[in-house]
C-alpha atoms as a PDB file:
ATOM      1  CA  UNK A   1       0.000   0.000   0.000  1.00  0.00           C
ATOM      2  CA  UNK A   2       1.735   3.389  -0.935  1.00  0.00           C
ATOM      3  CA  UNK A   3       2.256   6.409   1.424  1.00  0.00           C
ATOM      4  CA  UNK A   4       1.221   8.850  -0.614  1.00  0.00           C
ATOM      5  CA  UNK A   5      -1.125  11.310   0.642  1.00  0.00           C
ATOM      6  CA  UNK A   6      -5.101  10.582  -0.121  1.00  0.00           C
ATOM      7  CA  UNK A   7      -4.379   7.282  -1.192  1.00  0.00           C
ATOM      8  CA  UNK A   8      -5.086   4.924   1.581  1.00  0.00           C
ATOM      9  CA  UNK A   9      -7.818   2.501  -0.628  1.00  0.00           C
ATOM     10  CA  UNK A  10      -6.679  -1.039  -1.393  1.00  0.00           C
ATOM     11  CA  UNK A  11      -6.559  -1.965  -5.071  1.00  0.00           C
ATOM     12  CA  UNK A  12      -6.033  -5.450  -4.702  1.00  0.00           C
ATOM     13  CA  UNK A  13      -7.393  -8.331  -2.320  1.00  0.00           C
ATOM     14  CA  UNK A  14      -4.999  -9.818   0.688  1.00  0.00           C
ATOM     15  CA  UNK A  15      -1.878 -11.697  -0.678  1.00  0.00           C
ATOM     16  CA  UNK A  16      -1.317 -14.718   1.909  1.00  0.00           C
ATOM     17  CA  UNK A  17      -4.848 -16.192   3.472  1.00  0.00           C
ATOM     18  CA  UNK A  18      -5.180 -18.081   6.369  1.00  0.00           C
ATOM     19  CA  UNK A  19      -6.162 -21.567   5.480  1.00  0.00           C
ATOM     20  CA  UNK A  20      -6.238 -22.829   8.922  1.00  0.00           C
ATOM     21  CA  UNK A  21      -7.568 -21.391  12.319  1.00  0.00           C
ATOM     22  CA  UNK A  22      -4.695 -20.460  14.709  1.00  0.00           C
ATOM     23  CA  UNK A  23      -4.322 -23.204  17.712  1.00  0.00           C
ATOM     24  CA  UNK A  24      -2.583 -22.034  20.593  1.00  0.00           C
ATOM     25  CA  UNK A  25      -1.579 -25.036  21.451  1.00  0.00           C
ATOM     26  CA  UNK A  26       0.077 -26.482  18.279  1.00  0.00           C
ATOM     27  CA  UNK A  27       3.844 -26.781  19.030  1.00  0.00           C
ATOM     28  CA  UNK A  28       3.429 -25.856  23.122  1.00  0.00           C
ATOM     29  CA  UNK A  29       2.056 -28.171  25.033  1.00  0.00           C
ATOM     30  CA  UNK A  30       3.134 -27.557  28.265  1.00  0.00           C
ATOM     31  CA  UNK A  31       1.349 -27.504  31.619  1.00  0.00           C
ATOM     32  CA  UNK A  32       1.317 -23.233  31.134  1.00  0.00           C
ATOM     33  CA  UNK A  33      -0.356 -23.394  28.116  1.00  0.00           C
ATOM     34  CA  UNK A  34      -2.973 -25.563  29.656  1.00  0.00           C
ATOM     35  CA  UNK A  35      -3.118 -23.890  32.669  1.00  0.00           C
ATOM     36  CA  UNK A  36      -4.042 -21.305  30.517  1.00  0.00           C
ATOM     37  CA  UNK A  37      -5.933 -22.220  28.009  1.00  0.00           C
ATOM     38  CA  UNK A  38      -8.133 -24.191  30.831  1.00  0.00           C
ATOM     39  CA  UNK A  39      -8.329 -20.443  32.094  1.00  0.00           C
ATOM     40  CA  UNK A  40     -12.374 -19.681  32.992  1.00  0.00           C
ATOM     41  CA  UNK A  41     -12.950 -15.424  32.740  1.00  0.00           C
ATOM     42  CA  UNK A  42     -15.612 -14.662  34.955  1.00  0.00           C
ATOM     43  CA  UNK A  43     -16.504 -11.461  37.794  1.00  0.00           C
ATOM     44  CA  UNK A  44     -15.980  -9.149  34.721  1.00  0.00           C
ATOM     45  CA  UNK A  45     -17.959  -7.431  32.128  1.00  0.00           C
ATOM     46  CA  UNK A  46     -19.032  -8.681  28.910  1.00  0.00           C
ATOM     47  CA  UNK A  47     -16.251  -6.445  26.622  1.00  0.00           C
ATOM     48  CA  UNK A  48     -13.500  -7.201  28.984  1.00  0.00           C
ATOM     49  CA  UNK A  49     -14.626 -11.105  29.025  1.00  0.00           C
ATOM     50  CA  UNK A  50     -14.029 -11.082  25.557  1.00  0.00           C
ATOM     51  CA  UNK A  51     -10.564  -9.039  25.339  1.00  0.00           C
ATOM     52  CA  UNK A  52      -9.523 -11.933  27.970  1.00  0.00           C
ATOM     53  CA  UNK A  53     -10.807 -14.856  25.794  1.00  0.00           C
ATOM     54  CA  UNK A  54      -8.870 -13.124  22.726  1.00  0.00           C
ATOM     55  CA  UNK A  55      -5.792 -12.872  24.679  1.00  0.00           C
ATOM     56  CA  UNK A  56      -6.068 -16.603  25.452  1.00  0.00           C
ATOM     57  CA  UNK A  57      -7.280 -17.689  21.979  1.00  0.00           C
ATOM     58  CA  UNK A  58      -4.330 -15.798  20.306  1.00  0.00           C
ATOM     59  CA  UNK A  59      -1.491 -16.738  23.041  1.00  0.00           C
ATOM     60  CA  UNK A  60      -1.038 -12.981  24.630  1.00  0.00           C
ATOM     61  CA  UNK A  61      -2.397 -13.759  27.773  1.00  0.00           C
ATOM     62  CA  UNK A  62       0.132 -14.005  30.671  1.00  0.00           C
ATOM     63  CA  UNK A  63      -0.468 -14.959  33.763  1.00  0.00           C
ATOM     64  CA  UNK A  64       0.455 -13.113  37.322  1.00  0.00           C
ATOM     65  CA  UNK A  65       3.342 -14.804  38.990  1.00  0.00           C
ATOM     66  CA  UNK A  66       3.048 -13.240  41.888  1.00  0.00           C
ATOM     67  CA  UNK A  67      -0.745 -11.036  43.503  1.00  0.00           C
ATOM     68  CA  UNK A  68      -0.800  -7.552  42.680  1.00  0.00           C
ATOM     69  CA  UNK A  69      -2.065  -4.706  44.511  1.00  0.00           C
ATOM     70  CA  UNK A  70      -5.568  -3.959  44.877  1.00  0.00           C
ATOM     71  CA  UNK A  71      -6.902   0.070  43.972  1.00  0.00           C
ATOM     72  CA  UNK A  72      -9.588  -0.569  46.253  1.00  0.00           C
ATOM     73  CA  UNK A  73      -8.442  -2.184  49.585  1.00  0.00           C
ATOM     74  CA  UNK A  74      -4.630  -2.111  48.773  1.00  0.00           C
ATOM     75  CA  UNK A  75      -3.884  -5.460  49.780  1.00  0.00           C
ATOM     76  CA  UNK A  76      -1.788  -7.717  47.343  1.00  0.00           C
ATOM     77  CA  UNK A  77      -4.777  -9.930  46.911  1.00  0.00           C
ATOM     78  CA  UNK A  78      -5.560  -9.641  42.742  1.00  0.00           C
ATOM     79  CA  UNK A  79      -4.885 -13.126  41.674  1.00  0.00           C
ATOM     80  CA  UNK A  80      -5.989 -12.703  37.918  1.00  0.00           C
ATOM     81  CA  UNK A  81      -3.778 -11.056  35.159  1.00  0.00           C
ATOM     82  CA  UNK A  82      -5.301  -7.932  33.830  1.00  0.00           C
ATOM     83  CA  UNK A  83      -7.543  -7.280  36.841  1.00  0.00           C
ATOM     84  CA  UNK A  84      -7.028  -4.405  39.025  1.00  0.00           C
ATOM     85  CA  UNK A  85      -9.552  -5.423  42.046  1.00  0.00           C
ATOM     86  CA  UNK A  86      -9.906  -8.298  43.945  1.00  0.00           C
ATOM     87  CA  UNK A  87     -13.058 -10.091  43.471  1.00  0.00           C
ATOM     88  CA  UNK A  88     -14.709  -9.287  47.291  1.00  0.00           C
ATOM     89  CA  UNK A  89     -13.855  -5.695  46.216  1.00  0.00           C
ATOM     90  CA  UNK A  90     -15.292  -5.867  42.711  1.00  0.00           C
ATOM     91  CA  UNK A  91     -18.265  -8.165  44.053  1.00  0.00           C
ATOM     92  CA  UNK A  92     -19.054  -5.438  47.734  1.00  0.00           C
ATOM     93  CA  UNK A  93     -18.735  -2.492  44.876  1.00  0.00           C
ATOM     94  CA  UNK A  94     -21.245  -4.086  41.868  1.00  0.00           C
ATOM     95  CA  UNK A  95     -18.224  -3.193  39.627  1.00  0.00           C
ATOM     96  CA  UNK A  96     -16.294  -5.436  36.900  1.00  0.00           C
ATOM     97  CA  UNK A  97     -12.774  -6.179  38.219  1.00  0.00           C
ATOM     98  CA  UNK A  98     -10.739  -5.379  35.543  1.00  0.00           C
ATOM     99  CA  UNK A  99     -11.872  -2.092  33.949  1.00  0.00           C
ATOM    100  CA  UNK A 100     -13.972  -0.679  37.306  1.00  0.00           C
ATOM    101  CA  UNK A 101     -17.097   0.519  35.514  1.00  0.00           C
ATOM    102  CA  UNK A 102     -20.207  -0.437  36.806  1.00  0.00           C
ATOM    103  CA  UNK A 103     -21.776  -2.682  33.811  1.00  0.00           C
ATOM    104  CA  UNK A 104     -23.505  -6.097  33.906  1.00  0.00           C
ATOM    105  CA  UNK A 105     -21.404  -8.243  35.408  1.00  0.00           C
ATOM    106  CA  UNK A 106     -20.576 -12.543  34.061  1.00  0.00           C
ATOM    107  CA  UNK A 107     -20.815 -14.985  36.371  1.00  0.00           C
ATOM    108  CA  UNK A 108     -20.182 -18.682  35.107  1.00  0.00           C
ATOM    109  CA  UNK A 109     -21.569 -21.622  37.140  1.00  0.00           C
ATOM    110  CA  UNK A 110     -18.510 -23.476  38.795  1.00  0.00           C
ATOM    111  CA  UNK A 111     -17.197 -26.636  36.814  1.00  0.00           C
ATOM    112  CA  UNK A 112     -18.783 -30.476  37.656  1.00  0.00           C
ATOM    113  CA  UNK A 113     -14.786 -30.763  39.096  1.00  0.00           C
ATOM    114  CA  UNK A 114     -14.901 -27.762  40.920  1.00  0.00           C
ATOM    115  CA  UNK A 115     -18.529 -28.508  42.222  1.00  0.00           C
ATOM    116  CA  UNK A 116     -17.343 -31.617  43.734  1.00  0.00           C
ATOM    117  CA  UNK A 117     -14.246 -30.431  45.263  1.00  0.00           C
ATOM    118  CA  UNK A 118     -16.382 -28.234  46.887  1.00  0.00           C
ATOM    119  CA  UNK A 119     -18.788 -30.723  48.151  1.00  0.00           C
ATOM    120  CA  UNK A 120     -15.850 -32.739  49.711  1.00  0.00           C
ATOM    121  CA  UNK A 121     -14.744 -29.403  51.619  1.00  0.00           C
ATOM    122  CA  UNK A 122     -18.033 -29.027  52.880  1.00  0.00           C
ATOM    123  CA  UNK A 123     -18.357 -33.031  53.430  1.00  0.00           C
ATOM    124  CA  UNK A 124     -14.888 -32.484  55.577  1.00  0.00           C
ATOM    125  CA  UNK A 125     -16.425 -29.590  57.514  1.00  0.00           C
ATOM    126  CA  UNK A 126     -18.860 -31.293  57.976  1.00  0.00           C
ATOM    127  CA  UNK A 127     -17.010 -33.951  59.807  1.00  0.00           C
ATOM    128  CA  UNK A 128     -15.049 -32.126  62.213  1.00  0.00           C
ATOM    129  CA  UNK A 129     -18.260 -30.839  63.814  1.00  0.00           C
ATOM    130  CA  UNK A 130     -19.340 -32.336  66.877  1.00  0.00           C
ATOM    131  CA  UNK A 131     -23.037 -34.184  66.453  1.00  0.00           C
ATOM    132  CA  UNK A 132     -25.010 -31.313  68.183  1.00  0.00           C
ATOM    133  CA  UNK A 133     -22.757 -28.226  65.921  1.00  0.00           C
ATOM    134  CA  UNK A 134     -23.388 -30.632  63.060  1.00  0.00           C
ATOM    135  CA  UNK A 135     -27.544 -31.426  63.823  1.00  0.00           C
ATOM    136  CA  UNK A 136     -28.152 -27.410  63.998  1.00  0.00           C
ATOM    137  CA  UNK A 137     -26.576 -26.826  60.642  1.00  0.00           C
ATOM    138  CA  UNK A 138     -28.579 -29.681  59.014  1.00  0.00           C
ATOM    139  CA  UNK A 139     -31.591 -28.257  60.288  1.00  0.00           C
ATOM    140  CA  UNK A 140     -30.519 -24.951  59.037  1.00  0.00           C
ATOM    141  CA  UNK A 141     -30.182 -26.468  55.243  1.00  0.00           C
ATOM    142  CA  UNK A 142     -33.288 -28.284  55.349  1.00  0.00           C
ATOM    143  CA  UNK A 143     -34.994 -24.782  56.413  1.00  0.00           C
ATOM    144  CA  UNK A 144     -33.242 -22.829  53.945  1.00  0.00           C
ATOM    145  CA  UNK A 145     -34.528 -25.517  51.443  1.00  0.00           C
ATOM    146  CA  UNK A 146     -37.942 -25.216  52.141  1.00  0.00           C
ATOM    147  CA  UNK A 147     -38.167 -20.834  52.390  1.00  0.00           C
ATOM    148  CA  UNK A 148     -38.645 -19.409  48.745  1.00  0.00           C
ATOM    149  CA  UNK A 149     -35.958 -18.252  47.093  1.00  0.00           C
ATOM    150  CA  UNK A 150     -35.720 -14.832  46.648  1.00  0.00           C
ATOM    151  CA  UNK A 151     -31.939 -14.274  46.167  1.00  0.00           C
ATOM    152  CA  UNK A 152     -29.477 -15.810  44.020  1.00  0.00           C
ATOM    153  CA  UNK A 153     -27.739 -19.246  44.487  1.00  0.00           C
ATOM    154  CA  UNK A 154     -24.470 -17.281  45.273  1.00  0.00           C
ATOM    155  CA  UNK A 155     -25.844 -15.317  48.147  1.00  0.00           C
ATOM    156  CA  UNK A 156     -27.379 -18.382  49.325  1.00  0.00           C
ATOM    157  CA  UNK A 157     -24.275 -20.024  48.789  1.00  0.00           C
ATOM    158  CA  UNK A 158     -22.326 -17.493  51.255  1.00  0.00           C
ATOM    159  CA  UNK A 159     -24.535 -17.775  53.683  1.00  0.00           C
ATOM    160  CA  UNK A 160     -24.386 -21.160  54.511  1.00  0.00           C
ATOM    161  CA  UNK A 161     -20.545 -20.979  54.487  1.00  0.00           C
ATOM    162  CA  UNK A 162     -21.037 -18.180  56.636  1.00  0.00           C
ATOM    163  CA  UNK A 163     -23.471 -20.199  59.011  1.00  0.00           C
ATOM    164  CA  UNK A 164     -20.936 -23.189  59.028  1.00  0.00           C
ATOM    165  CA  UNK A 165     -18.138 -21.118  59.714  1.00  0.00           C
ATOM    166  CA  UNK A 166     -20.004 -19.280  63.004  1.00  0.00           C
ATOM    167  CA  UNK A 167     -20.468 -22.842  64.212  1.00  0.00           C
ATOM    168  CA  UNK A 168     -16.687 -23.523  63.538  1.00  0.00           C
ATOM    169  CA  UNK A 169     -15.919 -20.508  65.206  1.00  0.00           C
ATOM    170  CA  UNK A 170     -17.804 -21.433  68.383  1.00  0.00           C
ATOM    171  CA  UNK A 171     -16.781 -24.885  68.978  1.00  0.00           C
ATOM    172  CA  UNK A 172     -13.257 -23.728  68.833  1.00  0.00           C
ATOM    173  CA  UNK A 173     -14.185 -20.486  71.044  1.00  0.00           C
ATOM    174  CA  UNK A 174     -16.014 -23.100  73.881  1.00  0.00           C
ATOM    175  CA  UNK A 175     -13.450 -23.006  76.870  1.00  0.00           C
ATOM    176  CA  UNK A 176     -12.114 -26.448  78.032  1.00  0.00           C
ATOM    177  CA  UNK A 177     -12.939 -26.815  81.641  1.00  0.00           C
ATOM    178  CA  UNK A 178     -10.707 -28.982  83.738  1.00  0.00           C
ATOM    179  CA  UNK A 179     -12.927 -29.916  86.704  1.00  0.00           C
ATOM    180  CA  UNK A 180     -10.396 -32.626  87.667  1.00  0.00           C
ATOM    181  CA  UNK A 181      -8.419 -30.438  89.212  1.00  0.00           C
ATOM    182  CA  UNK A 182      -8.619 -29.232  92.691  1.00  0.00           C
ATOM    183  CA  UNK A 183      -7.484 -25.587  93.270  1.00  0.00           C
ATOM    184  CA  UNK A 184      -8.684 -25.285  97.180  1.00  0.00           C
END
């Protein structure tokens, strides 16, 4: 295409075509690449979703190695490359985490692997309960079960962590009486 001035139209069509689709993964397959290319974008807006998904389609994405600082709470808790909150910040604000701007916000449904991993955590929680700690939370699930929802799954989701952690909290917080000894 020439420099002259006023002359910026095309004459002829593109010289080399793509035959092929571009695979990332073609002559890299290390555990990065699939690290990265196994990559989910979600807690971010629909525009920067997609300039994320590019990156990764096209091999420009690269990943943190170590947390960067958040603008909001300024702790070194961002965990995701091009992201400048942390998700509790960008979550507690109703903001995407990467470009700050208050849009509709993606959230994808954990994985079946992910679900499950999370079951077993709960499942080992579970277990270190004692049978009464354990009994009131049950009870609690099968009540929250029954109640309409009226929120989402996540907020649902948080507080029943939050409800098993305030039992965890207060069987480690019960004192430990030793009435064998005698102190008279």
């Amino acid at each position: 295409m020439s420099t002259q001035k006023g002359n910026a139209t095309r004459s002829r069509p593109q010289k080399y075509k793509n035959r092929t689709a571009f695979k990332n993964n073609l002559h890299d397959t290390s555990q990065q690449t699939k690290g990265i290319n196994a990559t989910r974008v979600s807690e971010v807006c629909q525009r920067c979703k997609e300039i994320i998904e590019w990156k990764i389609k096209y091999k420009k994405y690269k990943p943190l190695t170590q947390p960067k600082k958040c603008v909001k709470c300024d702790n070194k808790s961002v965990k995701r490359a091009y992201h400048i909150m942390c998700d509790p910040c960008g979550q507690k604000l109703g903001v995407c985490s990467k470009c700050g701007q208050s849009k509709e916000i993606i959230h994808t449904p954990p994985t079946q692997q992910e679900q499950f991993q999370l079951d077993e955590e709960m499942k080992q929680l579970l277990k270190s309960l004692p049978e009464r700690k354990r009994r009131t939370f049950i009870r609690f699930l099968n009540k929250s079960r029954v109640d309409p929802v009226d929120a989402d799954k996540e907020s649902r989701a948080e507080e029943i962590l939050k409800k098993l952690n305030d039992l965890k909290i207060e069987e480690n917080s019960e004192d430990d009486y030793d009435y064998d000894s005698d102190d008279d």
